[in-house]
Structure formats: structure tokens, C-alpha cells
ModelCIF file with pLDDT and N, C-alpha, C, O atoms, coordinates in Angstrom:
data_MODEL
#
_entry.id   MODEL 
#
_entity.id                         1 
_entity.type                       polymer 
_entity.pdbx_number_of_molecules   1 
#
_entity_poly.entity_id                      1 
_entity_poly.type                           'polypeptide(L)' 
_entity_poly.nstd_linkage                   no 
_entity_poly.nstd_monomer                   no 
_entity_poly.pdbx_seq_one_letter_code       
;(UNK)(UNK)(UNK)(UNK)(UNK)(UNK)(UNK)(UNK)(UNK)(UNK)(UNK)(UNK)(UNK)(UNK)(UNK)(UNK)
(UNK)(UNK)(UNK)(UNK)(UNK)(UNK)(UNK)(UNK)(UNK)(UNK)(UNK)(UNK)(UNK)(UNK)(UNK)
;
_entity_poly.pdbx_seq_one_letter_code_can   XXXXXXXXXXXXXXXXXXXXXXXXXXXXXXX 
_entity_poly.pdbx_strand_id                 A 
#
loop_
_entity_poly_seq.entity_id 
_entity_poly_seq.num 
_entity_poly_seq.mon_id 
_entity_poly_seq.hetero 
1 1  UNK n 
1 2  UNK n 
1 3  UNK n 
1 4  UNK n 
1 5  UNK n 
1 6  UNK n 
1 7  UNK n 
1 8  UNK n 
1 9  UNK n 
1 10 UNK n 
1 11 UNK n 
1 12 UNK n 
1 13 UNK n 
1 14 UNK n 
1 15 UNK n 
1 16 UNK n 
1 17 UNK n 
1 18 UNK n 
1 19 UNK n 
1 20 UNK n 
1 21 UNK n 
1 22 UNK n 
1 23 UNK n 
1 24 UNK n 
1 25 UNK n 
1 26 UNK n 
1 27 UNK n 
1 28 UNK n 
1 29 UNK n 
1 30 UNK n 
1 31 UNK n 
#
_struct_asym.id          A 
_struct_asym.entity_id   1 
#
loop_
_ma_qa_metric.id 
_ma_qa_metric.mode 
_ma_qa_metric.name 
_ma_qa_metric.software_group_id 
_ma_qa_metric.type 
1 global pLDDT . pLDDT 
2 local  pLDDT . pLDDT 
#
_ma_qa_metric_global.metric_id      1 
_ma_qa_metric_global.metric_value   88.55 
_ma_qa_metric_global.model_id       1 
_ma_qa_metric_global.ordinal_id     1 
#
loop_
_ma_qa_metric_local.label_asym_id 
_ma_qa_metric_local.label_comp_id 
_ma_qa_metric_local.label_seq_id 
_ma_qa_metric_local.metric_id 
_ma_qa_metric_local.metric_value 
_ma_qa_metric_local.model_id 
_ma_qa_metric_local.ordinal_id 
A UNK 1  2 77.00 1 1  
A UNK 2  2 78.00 1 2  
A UNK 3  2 80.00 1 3  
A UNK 4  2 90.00 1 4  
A UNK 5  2 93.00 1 5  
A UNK 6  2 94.00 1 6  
A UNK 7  2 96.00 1 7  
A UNK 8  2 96.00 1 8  
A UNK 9  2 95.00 1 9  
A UNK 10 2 95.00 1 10 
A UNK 11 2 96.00 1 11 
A UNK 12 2 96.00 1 12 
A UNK 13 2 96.00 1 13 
A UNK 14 2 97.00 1 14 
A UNK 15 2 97.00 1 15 
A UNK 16 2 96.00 1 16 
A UNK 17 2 96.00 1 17 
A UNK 18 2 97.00 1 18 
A UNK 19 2 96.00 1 19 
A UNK 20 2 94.00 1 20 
A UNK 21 2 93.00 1 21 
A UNK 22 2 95.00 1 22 
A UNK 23 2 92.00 1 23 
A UNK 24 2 84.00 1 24 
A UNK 25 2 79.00 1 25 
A UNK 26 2 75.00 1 26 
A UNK 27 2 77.00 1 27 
A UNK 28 2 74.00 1 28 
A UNK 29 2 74.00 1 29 
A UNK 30 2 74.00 1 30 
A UNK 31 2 73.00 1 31 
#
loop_
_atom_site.group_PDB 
_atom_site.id 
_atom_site.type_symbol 
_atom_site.label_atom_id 
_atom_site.label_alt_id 
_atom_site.label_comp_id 
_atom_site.label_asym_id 
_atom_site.label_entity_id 
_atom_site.label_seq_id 
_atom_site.pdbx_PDB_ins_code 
_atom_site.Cartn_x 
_atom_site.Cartn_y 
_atom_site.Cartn_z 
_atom_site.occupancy 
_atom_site.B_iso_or_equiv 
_atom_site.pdbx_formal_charge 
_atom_site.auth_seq_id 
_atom_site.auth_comp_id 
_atom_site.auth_asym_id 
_atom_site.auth_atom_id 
_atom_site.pdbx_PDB_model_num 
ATOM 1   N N  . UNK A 1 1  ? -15.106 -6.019  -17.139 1.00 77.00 ? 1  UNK A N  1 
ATOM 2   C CA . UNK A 1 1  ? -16.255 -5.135  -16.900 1.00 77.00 ? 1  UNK A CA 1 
ATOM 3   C C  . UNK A 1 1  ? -16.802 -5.277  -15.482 1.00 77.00 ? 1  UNK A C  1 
ATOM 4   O O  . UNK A 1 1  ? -17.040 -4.303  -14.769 1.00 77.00 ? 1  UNK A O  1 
ATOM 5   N N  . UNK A 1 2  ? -16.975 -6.457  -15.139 1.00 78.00 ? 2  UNK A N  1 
ATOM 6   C CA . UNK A 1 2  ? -17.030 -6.317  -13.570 1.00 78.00 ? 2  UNK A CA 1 
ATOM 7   C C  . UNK A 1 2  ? -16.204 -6.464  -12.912 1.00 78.00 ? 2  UNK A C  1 
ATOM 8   O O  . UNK A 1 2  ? -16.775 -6.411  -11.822 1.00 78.00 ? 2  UNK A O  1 
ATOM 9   N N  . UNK A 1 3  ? -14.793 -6.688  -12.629 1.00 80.00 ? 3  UNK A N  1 
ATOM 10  C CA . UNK A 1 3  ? -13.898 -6.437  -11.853 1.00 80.00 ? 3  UNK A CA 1 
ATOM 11  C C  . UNK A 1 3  ? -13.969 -5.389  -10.666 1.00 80.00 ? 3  UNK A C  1 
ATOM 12  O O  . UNK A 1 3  ? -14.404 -4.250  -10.493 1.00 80.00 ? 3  UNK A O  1 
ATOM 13  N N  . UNK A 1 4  ? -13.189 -6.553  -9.800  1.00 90.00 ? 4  UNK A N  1 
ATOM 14  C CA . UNK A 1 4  ? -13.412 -4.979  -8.579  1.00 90.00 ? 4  UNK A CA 1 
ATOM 15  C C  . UNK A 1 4  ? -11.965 -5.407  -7.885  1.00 90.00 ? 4  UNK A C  1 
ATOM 16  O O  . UNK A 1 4  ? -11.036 -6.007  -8.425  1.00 90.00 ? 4  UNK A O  1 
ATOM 17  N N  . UNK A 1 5  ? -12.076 -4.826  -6.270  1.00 93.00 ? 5  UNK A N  1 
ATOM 18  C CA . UNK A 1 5  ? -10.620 -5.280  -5.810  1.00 93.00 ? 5  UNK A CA 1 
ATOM 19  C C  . UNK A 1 5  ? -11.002 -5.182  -4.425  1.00 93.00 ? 5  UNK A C  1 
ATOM 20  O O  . UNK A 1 5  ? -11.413 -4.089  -4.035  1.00 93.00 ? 5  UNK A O  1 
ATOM 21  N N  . UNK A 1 6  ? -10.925 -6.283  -3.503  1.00 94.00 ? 6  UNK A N  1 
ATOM 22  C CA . UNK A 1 6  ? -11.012 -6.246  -2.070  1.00 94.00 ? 6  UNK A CA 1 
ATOM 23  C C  . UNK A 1 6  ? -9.606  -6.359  -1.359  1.00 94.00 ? 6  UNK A C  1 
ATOM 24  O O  . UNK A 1 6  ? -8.623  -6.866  -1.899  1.00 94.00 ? 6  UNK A O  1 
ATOM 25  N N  . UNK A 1 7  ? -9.617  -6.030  -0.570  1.00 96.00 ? 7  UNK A N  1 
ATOM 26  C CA . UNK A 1 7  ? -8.067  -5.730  0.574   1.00 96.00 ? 7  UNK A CA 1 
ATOM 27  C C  . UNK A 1 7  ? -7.780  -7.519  0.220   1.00 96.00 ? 7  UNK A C  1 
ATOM 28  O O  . UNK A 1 7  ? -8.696  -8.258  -0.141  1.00 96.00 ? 7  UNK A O  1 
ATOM 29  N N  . UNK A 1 8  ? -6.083  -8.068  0.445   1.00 96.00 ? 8  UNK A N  1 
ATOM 30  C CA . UNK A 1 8  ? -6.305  -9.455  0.500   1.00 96.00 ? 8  UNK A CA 1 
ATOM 31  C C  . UNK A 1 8  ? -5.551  -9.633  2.280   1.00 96.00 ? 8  UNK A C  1 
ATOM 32  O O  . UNK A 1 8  ? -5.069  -10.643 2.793   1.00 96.00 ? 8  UNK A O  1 
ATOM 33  N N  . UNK A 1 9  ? -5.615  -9.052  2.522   1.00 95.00 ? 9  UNK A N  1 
ATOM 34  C CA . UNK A 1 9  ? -5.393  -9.176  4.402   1.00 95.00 ? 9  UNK A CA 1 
ATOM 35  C C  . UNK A 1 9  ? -6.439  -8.371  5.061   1.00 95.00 ? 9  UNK A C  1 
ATOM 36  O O  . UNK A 1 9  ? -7.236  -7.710  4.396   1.00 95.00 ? 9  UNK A O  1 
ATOM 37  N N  . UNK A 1 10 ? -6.463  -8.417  6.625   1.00 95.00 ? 10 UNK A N  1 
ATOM 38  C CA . UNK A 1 10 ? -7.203  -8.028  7.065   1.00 95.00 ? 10 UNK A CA 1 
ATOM 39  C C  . UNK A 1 10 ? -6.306  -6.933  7.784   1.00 95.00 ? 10 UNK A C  1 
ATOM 40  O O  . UNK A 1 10 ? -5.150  -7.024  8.197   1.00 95.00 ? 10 UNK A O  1 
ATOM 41  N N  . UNK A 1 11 ? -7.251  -5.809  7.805   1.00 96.00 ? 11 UNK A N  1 
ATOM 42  C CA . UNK A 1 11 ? -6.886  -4.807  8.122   1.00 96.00 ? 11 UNK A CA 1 
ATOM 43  C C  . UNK A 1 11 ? -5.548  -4.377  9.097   1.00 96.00 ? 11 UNK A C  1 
ATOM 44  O O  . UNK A 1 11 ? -4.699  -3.487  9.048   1.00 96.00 ? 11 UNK A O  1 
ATOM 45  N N  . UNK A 1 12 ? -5.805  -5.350  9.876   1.00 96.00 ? 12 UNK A N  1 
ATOM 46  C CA . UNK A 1 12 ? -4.966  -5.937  11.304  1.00 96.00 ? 12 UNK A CA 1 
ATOM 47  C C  . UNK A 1 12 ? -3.378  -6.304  10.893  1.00 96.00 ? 12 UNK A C  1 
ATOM 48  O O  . UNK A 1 12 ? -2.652  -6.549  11.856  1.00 96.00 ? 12 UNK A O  1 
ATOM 49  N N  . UNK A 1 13 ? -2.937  -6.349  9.926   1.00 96.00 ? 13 UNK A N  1 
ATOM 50  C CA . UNK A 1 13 ? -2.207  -7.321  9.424   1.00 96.00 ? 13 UNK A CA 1 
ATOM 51  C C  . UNK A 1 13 ? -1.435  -6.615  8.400   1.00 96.00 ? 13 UNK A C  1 
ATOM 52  O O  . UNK A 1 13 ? -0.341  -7.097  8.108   1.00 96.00 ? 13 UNK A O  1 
ATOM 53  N N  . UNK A 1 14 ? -2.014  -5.047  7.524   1.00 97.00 ? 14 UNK A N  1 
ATOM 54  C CA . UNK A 1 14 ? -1.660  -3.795  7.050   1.00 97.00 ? 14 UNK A CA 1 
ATOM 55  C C  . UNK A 1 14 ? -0.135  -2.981  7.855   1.00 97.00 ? 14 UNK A C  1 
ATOM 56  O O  . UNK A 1 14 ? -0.143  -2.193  8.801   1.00 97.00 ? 14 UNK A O  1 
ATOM 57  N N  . UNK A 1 15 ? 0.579   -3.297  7.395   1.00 97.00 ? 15 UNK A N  1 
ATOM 58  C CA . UNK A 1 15 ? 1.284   -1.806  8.069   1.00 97.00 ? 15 UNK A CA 1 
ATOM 59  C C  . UNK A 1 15 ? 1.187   -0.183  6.991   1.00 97.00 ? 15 UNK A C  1 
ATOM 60  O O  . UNK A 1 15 ? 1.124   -0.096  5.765   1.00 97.00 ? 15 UNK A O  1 
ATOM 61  N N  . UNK A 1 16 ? 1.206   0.692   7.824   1.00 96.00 ? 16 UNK A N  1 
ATOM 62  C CA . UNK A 1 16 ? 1.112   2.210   6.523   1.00 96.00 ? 16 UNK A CA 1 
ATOM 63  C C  . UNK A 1 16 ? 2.461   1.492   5.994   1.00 96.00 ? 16 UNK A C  1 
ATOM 64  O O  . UNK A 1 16 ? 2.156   1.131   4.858   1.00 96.00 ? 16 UNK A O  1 
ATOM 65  N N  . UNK A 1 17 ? 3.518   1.183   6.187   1.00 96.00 ? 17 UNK A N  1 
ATOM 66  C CA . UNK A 1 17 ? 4.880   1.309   5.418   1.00 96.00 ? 17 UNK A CA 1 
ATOM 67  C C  . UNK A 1 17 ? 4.291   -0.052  4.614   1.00 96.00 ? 17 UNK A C  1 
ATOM 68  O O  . UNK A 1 17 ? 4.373   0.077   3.393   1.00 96.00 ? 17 UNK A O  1 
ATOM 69  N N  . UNK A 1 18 ? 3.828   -1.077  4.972   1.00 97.00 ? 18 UNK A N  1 
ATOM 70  C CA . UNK A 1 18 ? 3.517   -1.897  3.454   1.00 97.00 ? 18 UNK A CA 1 
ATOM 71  C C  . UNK A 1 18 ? 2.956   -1.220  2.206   1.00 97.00 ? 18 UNK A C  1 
ATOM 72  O O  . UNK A 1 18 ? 3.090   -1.399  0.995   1.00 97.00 ? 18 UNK A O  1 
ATOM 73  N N  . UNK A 1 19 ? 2.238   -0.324  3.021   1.00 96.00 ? 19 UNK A N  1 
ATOM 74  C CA . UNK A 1 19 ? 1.253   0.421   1.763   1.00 96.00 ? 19 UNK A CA 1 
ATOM 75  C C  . UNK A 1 19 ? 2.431   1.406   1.074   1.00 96.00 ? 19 UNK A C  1 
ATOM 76  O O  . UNK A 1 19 ? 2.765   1.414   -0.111  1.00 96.00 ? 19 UNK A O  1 
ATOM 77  N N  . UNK A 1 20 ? 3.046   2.369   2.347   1.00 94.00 ? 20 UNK A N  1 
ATOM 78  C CA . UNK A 1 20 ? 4.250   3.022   1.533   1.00 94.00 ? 20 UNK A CA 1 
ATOM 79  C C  . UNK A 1 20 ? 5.088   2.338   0.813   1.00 94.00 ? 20 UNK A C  1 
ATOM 80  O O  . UNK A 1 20 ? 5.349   2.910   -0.245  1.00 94.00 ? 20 UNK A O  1 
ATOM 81  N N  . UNK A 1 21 ? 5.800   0.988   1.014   1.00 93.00 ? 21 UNK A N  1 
ATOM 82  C CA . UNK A 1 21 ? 6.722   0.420   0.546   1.00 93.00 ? 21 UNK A CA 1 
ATOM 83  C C  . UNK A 1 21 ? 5.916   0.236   -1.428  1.00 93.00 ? 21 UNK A C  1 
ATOM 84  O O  . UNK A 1 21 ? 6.286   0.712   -2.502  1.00 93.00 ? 21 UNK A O  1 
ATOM 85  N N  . UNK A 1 22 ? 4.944   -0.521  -1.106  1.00 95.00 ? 22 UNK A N  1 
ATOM 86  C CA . UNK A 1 22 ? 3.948   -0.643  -2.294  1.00 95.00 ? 22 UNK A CA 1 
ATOM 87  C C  . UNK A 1 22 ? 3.750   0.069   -3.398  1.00 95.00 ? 22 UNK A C  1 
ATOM 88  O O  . UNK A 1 22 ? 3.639   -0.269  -4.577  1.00 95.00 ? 22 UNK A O  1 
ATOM 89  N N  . UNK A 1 23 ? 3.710   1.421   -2.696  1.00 92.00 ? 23 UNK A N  1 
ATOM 90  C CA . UNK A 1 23 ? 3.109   2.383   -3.354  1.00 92.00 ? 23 UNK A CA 1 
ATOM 91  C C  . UNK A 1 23 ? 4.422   3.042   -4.514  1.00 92.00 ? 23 UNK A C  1 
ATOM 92  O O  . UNK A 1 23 ? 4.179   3.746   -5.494  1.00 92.00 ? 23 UNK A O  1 
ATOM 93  N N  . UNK A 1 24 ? 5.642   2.636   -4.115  1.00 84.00 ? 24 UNK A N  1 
ATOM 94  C CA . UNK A 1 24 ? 7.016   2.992   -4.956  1.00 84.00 ? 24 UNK A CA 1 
ATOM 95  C C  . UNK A 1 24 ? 7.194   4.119   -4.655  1.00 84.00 ? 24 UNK A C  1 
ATOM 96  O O  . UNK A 1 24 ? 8.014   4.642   -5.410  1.00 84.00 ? 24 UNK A O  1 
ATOM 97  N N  . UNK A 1 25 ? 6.593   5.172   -3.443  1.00 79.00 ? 25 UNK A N  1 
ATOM 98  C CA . UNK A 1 25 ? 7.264   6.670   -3.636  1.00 79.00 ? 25 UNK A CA 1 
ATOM 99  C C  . UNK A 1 25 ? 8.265   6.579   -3.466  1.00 79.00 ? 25 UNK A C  1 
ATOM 100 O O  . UNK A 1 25 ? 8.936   5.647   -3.022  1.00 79.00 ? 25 UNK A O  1 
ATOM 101 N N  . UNK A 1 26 ? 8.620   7.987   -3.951  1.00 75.00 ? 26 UNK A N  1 
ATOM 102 C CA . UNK A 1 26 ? 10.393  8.107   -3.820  1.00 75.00 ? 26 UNK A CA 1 
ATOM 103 C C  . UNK A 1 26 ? 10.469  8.748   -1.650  1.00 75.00 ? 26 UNK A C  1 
ATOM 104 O O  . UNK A 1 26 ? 9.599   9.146   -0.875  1.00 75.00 ? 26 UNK A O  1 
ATOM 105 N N  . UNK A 1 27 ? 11.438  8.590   -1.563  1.00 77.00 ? 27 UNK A N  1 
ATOM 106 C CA . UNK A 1 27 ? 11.931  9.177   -0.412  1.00 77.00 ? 27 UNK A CA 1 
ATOM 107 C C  . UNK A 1 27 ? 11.337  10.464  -0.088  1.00 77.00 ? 27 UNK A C  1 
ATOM 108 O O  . UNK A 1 27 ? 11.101  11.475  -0.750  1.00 77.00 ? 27 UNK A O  1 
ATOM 109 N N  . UNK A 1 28 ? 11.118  10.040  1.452   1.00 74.00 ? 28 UNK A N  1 
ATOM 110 C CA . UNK A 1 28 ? 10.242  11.608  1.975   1.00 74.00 ? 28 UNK A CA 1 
ATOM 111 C C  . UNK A 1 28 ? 10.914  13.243  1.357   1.00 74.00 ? 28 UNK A C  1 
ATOM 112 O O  . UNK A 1 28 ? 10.459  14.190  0.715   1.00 74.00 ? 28 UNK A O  1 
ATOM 113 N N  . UNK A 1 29 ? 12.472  12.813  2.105   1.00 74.00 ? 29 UNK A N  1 
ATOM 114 C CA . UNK A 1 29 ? 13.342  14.055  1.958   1.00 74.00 ? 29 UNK A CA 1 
ATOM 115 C C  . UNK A 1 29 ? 14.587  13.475  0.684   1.00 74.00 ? 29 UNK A C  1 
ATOM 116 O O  . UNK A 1 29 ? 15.056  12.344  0.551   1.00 74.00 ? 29 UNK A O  1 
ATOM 117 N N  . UNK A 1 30 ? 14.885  14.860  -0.204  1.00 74.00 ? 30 UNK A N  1 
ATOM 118 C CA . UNK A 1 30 ? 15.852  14.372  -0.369  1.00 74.00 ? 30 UNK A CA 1 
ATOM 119 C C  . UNK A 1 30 ? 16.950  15.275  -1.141  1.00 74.00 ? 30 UNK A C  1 
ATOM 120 O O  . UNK A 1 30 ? 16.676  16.435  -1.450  1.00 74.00 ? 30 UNK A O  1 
ATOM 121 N N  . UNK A 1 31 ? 18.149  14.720  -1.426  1.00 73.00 ? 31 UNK A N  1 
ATOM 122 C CA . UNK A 1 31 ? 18.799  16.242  -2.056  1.00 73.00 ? 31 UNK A CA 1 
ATOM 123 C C  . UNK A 1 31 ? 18.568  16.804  -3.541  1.00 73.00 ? 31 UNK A C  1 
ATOM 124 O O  . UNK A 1 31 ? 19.066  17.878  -3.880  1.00 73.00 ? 31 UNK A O  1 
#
């Protein structure tokens, strides 16, 4: 019930592709 969620790195330390890698999408393009 109170749960929450803070970043566990600092911002600095983020790449977008960690977050992409993370996130499981599939491939931008594909056949």
C-alpha cells in the first residue's frame, strides 16, 4: 500500500538504450 519506486542510479549513469534494452521492445524495423 505504500510502495513507491525511485530511479536506483543517478541520472548521469542512465543510457536511453538501458531503458530501451529494459523495456523488452521488439526491434525498431522489421520484416
Amino acid at each position: 500500500k505504500t510502495g513507491a519506486c525511485t530511479l536506483a542510479k543517478a541520472p548521469e549513469g542512465i543510457t536511453l538504450l538501458d531503458i530501451y534494452r529494459a523495456s523488452a521492445a521488439p526491434a525498431t524495423c522489421a520484416m
